[in-house]
Protein backbone atom coordinates (compact mmCIF):
# COMPACT_ATOMS: atom_id res chain seq x y z
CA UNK A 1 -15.94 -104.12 -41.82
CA UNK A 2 -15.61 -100.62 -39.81
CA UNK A 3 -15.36 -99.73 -36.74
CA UNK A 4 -18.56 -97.21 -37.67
CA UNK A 5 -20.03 -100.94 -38.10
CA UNK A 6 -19.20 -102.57 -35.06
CA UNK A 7 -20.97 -99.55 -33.13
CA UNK A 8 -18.28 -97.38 -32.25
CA UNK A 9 -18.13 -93.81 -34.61
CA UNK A 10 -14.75 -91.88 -34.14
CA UNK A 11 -16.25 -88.58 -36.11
CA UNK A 12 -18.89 -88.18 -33.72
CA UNK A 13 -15.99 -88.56 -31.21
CA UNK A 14 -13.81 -85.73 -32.81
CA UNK A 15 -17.29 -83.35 -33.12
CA UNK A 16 -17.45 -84.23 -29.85
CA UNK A 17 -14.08 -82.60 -28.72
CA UNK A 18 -14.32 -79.71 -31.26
CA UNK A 19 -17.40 -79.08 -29.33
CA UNK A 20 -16.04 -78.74 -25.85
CA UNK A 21 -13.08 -77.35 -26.53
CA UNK A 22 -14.54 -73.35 -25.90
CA UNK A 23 -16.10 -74.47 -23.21
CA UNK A 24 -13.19 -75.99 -21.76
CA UNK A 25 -10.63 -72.80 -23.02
CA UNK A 26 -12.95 -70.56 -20.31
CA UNK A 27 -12.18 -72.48 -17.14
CA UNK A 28 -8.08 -72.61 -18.05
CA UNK A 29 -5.78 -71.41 -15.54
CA UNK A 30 -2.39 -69.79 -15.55
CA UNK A 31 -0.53 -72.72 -14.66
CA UNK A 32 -2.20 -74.70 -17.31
CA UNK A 33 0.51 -75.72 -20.01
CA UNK A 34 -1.15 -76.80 -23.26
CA UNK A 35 -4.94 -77.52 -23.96
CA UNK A 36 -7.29 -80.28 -24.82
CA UNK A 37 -6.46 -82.90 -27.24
CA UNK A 38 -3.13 -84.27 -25.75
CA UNK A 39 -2.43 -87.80 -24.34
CA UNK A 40 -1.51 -86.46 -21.45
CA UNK A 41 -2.59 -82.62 -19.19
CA UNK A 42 -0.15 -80.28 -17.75
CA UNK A 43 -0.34 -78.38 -15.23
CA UNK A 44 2.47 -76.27 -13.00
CA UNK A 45 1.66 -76.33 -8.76
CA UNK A 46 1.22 -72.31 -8.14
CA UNK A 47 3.99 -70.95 -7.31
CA UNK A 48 2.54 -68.88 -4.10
CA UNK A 49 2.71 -72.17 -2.22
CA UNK A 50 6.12 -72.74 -0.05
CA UNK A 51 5.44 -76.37 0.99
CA UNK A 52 2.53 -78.05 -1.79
CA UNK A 53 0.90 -80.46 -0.78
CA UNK A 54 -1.58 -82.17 -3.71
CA UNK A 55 -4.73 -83.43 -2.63
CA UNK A 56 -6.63 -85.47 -5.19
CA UNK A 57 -10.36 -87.00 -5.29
CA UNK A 58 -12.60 -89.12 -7.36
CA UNK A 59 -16.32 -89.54 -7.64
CA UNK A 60 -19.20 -89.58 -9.59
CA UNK A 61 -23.11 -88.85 -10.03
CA UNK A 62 -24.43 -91.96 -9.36
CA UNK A 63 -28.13 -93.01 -9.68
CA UNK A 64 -28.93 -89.43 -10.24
CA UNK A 65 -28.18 -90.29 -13.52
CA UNK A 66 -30.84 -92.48 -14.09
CA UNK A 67 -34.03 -89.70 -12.73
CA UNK A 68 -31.58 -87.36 -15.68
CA UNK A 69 -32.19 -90.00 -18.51
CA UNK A 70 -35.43 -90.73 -17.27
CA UNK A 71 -36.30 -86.72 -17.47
CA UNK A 72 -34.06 -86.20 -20.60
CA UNK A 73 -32.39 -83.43 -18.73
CA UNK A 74 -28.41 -83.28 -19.15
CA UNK A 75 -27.29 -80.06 -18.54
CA UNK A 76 -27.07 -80.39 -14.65
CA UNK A 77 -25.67 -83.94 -13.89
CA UNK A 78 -22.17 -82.19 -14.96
CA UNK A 79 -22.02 -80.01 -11.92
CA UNK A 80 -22.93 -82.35 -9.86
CA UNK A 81 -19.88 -84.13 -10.66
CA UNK A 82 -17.10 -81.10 -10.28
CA UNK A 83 -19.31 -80.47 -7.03
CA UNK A 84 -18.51 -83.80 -5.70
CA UNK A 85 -14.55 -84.29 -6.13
CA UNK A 86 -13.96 -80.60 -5.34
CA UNK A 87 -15.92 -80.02 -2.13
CA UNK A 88 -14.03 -83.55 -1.00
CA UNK A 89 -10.67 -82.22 -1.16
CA UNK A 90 -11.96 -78.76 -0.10
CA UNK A 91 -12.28 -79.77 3.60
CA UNK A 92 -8.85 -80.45 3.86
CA UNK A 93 -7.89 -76.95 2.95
CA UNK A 94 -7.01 -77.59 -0.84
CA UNK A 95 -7.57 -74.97 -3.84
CA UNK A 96 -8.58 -77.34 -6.59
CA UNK A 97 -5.98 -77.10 -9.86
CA UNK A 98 -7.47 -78.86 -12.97
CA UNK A 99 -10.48 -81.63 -13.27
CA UNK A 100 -9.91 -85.03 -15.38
CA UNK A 101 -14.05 -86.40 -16.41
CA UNK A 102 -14.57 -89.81 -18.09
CA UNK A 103 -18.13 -90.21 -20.07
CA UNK A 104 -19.01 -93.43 -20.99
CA UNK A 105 -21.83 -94.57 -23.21
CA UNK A 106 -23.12 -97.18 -25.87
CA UNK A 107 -24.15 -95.08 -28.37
CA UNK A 108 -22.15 -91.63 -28.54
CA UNK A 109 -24.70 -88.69 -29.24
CA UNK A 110 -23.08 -85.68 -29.54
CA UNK A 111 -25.74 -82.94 -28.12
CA UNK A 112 -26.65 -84.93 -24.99
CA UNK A 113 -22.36 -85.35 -24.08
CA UNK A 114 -22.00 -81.68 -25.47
CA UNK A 115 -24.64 -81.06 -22.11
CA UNK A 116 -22.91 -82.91 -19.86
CA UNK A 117 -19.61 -80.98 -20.40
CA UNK A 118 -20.92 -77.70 -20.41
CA UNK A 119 -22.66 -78.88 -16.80
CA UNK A 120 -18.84 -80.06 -16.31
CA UNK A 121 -17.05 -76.71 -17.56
CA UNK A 122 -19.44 -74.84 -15.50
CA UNK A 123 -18.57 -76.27 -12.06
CA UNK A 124 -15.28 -75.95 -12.99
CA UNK A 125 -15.86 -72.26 -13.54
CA UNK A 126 -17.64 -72.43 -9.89
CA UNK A 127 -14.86 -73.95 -7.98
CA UNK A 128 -12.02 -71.81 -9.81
CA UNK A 129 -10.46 -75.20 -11.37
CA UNK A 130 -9.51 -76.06 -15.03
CA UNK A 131 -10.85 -79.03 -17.16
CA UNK A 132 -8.00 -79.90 -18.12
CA UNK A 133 -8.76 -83.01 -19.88
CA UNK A 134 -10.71 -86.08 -19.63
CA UNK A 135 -11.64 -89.14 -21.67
CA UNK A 136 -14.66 -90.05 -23.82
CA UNK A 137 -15.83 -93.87 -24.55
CA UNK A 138 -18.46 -95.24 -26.67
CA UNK A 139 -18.96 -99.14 -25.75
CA UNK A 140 -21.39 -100.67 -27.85
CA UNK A 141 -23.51 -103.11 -26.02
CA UNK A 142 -22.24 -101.82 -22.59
CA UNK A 143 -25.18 -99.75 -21.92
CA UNK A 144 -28.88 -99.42 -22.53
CA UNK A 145 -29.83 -96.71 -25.56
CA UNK A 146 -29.70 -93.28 -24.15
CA UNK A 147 -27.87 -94.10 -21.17
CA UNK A 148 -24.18 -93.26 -19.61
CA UNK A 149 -21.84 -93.31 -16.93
CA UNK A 150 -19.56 -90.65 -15.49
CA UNK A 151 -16.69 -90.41 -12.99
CA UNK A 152 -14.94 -87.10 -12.35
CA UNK A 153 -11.28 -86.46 -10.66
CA UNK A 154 -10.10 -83.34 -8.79
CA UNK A 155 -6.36 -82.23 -8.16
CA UNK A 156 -5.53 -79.52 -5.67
CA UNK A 157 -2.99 -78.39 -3.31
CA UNK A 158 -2.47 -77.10 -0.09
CA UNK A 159 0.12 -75.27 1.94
CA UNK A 160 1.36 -78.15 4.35
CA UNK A 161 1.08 -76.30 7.17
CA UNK A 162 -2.99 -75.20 6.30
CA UNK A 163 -3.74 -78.81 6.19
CA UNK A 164 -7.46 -78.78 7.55
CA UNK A 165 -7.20 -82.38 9.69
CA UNK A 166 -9.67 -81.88 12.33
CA UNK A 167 -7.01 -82.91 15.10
CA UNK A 168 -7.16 -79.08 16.78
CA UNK A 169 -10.95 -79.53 17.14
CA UNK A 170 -12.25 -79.37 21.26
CA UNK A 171 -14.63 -79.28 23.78
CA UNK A 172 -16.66 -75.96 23.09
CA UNK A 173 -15.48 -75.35 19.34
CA UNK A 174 -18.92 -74.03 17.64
CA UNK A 175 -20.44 -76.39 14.81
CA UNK A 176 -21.89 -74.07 11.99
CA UNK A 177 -24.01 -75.49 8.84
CA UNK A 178 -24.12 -74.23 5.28
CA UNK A 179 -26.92 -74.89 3.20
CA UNK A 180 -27.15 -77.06 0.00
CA UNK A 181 -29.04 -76.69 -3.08
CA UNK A 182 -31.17 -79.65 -2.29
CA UNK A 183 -30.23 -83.81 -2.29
CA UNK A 184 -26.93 -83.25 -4.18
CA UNK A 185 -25.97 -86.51 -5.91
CA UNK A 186 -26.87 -88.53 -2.91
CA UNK A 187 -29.80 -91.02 -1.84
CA UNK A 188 -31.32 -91.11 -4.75
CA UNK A 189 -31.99 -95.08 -5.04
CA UNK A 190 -33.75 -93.99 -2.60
CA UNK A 191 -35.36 -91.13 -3.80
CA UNK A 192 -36.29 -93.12 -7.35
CA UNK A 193 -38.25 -95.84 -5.09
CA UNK A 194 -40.25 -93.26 -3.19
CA UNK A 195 -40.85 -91.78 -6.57
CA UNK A 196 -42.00 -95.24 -7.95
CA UNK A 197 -44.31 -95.44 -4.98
CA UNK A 198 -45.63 -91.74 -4.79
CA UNK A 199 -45.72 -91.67 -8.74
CA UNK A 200 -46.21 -87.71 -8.35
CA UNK A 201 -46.30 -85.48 -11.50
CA UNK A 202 -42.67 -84.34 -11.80
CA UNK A 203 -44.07 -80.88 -14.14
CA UNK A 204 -46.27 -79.60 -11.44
CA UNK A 205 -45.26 -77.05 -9.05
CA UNK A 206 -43.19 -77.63 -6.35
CA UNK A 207 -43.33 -74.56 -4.20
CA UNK A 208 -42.71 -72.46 -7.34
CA UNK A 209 -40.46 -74.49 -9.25
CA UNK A 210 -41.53 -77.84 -11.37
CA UNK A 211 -41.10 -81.01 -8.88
CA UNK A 212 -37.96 -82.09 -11.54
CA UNK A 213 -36.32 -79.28 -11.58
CA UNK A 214 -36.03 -79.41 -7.91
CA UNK A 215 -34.40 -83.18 -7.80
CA UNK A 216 -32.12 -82.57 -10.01
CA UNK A 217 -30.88 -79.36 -9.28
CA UNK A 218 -26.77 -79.29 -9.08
CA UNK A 219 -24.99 -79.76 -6.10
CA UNK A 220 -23.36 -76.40 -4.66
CA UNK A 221 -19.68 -76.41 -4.90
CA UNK A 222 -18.20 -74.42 -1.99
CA UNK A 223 -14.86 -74.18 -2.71
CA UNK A 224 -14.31 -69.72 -3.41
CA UNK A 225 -16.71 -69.04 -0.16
CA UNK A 226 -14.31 -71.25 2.19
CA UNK A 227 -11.18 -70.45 0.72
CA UNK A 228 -11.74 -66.90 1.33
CA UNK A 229 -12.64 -67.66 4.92
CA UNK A 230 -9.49 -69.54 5.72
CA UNK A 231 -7.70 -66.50 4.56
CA UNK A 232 -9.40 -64.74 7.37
CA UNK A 233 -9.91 -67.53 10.48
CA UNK A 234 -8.62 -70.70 11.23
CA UNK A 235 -10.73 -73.32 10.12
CA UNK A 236 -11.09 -76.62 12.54
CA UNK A 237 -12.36 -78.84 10.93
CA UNK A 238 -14.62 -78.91 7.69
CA UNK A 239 -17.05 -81.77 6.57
CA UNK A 240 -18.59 -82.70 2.98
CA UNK A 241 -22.40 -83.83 3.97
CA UNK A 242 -22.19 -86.90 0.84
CA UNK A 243 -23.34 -90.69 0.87
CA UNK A 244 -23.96 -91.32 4.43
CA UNK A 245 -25.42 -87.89 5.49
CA UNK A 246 -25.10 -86.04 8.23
CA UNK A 247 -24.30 -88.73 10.98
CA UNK A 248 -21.98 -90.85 8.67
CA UNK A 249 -19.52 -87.63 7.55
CA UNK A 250 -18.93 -85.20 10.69
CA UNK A 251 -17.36 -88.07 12.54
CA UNK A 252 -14.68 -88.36 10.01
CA UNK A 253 -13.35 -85.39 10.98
CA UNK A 254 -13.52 -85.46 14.02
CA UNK A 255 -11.11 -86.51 17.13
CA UNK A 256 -12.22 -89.79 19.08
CA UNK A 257 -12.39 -88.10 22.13
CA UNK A 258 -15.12 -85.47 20.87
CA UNK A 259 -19.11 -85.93 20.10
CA UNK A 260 -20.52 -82.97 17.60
CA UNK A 261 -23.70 -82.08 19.02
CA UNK A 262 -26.05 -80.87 16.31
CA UNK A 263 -29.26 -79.40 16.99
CA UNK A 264 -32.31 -80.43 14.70
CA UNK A 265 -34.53 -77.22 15.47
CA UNK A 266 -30.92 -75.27 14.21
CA UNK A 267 -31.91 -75.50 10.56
CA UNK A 268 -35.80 -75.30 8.90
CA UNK A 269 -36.23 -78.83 6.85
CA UNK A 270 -36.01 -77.89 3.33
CA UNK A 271 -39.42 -79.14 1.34
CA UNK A 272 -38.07 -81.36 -0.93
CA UNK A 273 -36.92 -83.76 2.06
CA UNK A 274 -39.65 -82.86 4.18
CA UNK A 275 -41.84 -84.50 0.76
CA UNK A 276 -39.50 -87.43 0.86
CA UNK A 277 -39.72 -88.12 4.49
CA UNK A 278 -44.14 -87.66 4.28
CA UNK A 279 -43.87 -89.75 1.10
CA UNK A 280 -41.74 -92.65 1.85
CA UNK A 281 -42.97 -92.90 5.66
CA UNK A 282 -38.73 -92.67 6.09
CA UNK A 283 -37.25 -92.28 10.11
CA UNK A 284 -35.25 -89.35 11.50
CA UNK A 285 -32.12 -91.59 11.63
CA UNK A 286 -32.42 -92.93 8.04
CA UNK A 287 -32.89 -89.67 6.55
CA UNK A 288 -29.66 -88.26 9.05
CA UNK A 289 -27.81 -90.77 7.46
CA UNK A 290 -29.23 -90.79 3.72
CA UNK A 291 -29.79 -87.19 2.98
CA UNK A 292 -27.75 -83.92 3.75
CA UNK A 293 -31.42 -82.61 4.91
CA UNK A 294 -30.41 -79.24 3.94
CA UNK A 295 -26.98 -78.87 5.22
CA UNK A 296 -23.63 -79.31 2.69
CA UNK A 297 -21.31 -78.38 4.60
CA UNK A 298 -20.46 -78.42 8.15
CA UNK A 299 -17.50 -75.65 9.43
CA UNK A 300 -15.99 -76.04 12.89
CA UNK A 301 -14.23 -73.41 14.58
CA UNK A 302 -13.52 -72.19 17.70
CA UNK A 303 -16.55 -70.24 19.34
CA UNK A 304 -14.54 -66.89 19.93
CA UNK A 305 -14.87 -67.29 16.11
CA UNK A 306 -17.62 -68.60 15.16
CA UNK A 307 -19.91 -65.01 14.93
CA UNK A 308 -16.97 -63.67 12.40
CA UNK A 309 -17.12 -66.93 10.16
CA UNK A 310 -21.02 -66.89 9.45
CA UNK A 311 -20.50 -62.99 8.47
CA UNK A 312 -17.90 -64.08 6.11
CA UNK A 313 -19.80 -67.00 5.15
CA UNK A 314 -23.01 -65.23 4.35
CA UNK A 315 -21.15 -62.04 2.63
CA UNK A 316 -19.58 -64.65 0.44
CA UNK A 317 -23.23 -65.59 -0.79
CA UNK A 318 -24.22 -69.25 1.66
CA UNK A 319 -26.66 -69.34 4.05
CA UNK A 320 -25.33 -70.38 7.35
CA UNK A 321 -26.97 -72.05 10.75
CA UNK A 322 -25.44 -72.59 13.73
CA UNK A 323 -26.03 -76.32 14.56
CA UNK A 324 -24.77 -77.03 17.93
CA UNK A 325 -21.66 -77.50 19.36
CA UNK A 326 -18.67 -79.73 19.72
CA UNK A 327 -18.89 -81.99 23.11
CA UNK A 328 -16.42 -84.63 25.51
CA UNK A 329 -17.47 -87.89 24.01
CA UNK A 330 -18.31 -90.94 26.80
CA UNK A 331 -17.40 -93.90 26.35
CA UNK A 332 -19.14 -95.61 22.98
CA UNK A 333 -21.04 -92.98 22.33
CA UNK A 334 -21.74 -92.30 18.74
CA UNK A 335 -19.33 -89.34 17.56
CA UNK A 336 -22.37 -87.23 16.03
CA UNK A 337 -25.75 -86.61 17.99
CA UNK A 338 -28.93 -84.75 16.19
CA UNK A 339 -31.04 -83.79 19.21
C-alpha cells in the first residue's frame, strides 16, 4: 500500500508549495529571515520600535466558505481571512509582521488551494504583512468532495506606549464609521438561510454587479489607512465590526462608565443588507448585532479631532460617517445605542 492509496498525495502537496511560493516571495518583508519551505518562520521585530509589544490573532472564514464552494468561486475567501486576523490586532495599534494560514481538505486539488493563497498573498499585500508560512493538510474522509477549511494567524507589534486600549475614551469624544466592502465573513448562516428561502438568481444583476459577486466580495483590511492616521492624531479607541455586529463590538472597547451613541440616519444602508433585511423579514436589533450594516470600522477620537481624522481617513482612500457620539452611561444601560 501507499499513502497515494490511502487518499493522501504528497506530489500534489509539493506542486502545491512550488505554486505559492512567487506569490508568497511578493508580500516578504525586510525583517523576514528565510522563505517558505522551513519547519519553522523567522522573522526579526523592526527595529524602529523602542518598547515592542507583539500582538497576535487568529480567525477564520467561516460559513462563507460554504456560499464559495457552493459558487465554485475561490479566489476571494483568502482575503477574507488576512482581513480578519489583521484588522483584530489593528485596533490595538499593531502593524501586522508576517501571517501563518492552515488549509485543510479531503481531497487536495491543486488549482482551487493555488486560489485560495493567491486570495491569501493578496491581503497580505493589503495590510503590508508577510506570509510567512503556513500549513497544508489533506484528510481523507474528513470532508465532503470539494470542500475545505481555513484558519489564518496574524503577528504584529506595537510601541507599548501606542497601545490603542480604549481607557482615554470620554464623555464628548466623536464616534466616526468607516465603510466595509459589504457582509465581510460574518452572518452568513444567516445569510445562506435567507438565500434558501428567497432562492434568488445569484447571476442577475445586483445594482450593477451579479448578486454573487456581491456576497462574496472580500472583507476590507484597514490596516495602511489607520496606521497612517495614528501617525498624525491620537486614536481613542478603535473597533473591528465582526461576529456580533455593531452592538456586540464597540462595547469592547469601551470604558464602563461610557454609552457610544450611534446614529442610524449617520450612514445610508448599503443594498445588499437592505435585500437581506426585506428578504428574511429580519429586526433592526438582529441585524445591529448580525451584520456590520455597512460600517467596518468604528474610530473614536476626541471631537477637537474628529474633522482632521475623516480628512485623513478619506485621503487615505475609506469612506467615512460620523455616527454619533460617545455619552455618560446610567446605570444598566446597554454600552452601545443605535437611535
Amino acid at each position: 500500500m501507499t499513502y497515494r492509496d490511502a487518499g493522501v498525495d504528497i506530489d500534489a502537496g509539493d506542486a502545491l508549495v512550488e505554486r505559492i511560493k512567487p506569490v508568497a516571495r511578493r508580500t516578504l518583508r525586510p525583517e523576514v529571515l528565510g522563505g517558505i519551505g522551513g519547519f519553522g518562520a523567522l522573522c526579526e521585530i523592526p527595529q524602529k520600535y523602542r518598547e515592542p509589544v507583539l500582538v497576535s490573532g487568529t480567525d477564520g472564514v467561516g460559513t462563507k466558505l460554504k456560499l464559495a464552494f457552493q459558487l465554485n468561486r475561490h479566489d476571494t475567501v483568502g482575503q477574507d481571512l488576512v482581513a480578519m486576523s489583521v484588522n483584530d490586532i489593528l485596533v490595538q495599534g499593531a502593524e501586522p509582521l508576517f501571517f501563518l494560514d492552515y488549509f485543510a481538505c479531503g481531497k487536495l486539488e491543486v488549482e482551487t488551494a493555488a486560489a485560495v493563497v493567491a486570495g491569501i498573498a493578496k491581503g497580505c499585500e493589503l495590510a503590508g504583512c508577510a506570509l510567512i508560512g503556513g500549513e497544508t493538510a489533506e484528510m481523507p474522509d474528513m470532508y465532503p468532495p470539494g470542500e475545505y477549511d481555513l484558519a489564518g494567524f496574524a503577528v504584529g507589534v506595537v510601541e507599548k506606549a501606542k497601545i490603542i486600549d480604549g481607557k482615554n475614551i470620554r464623555p464628548g469624544d466623536a464616534v466616526l464609521g468607516l465603510a466595509s466592502s459589504g457582509a465581510h465573513s460574518n452572518g452568513y448562516s444567516l445569510i445562506r438561510r435567507i438565500l434558501a428561502h428567497a432562492k434568488p438568481d445569484l447571476d442577475a444583476d445586483f445594482h450593477g454587479r451579479p448578486l454573487a459577486e456581491v456576497l462574496l466580495a472580500p472583507t476590507r483590511i484597514y490596516v495602511k489607512s489607520i496606521l497612517a492616521l495614528m501617525e498624525e492624531i491620537t486614536i481613542k479607541g478603535l473597533a473591528h465590526i465582526t461576529g456580533g455586529g455593531l452592538t456586540g463590538n464597540v462595547p469592547r472597547v469601551l470604558p464602563e462608565d461610557v454609552t457610544a451613541v450611534i446614529e442610524k440616519s449617520a450612514w445610508p444602508l448599503p443594498p445588499l443588507f437592505d435585500w437581506l433585511q426585506r428578504m428574511g423579514n429580519v429586526a433592526d436589533e438582529e441585524m445591529h448585532r448580525v451584520f456590520n450594516c455597512g460600517i467596518g470600522m468604528v474610530v473614536t477620537v476626541a471631537e477637537a479631532e474628529a474633522a482632521r481624522a475623516a480628512e485623513l481617513l478619506t485621503a487615505a482612500g475609506e469612506t467615512v460617517y460620523r455616527l454619533g457620539v460617545i455619552e455618560a452611561r446610567r446605570a444598566d444601560e446597554a454600552q452601545t445605542r443605535i437611535v
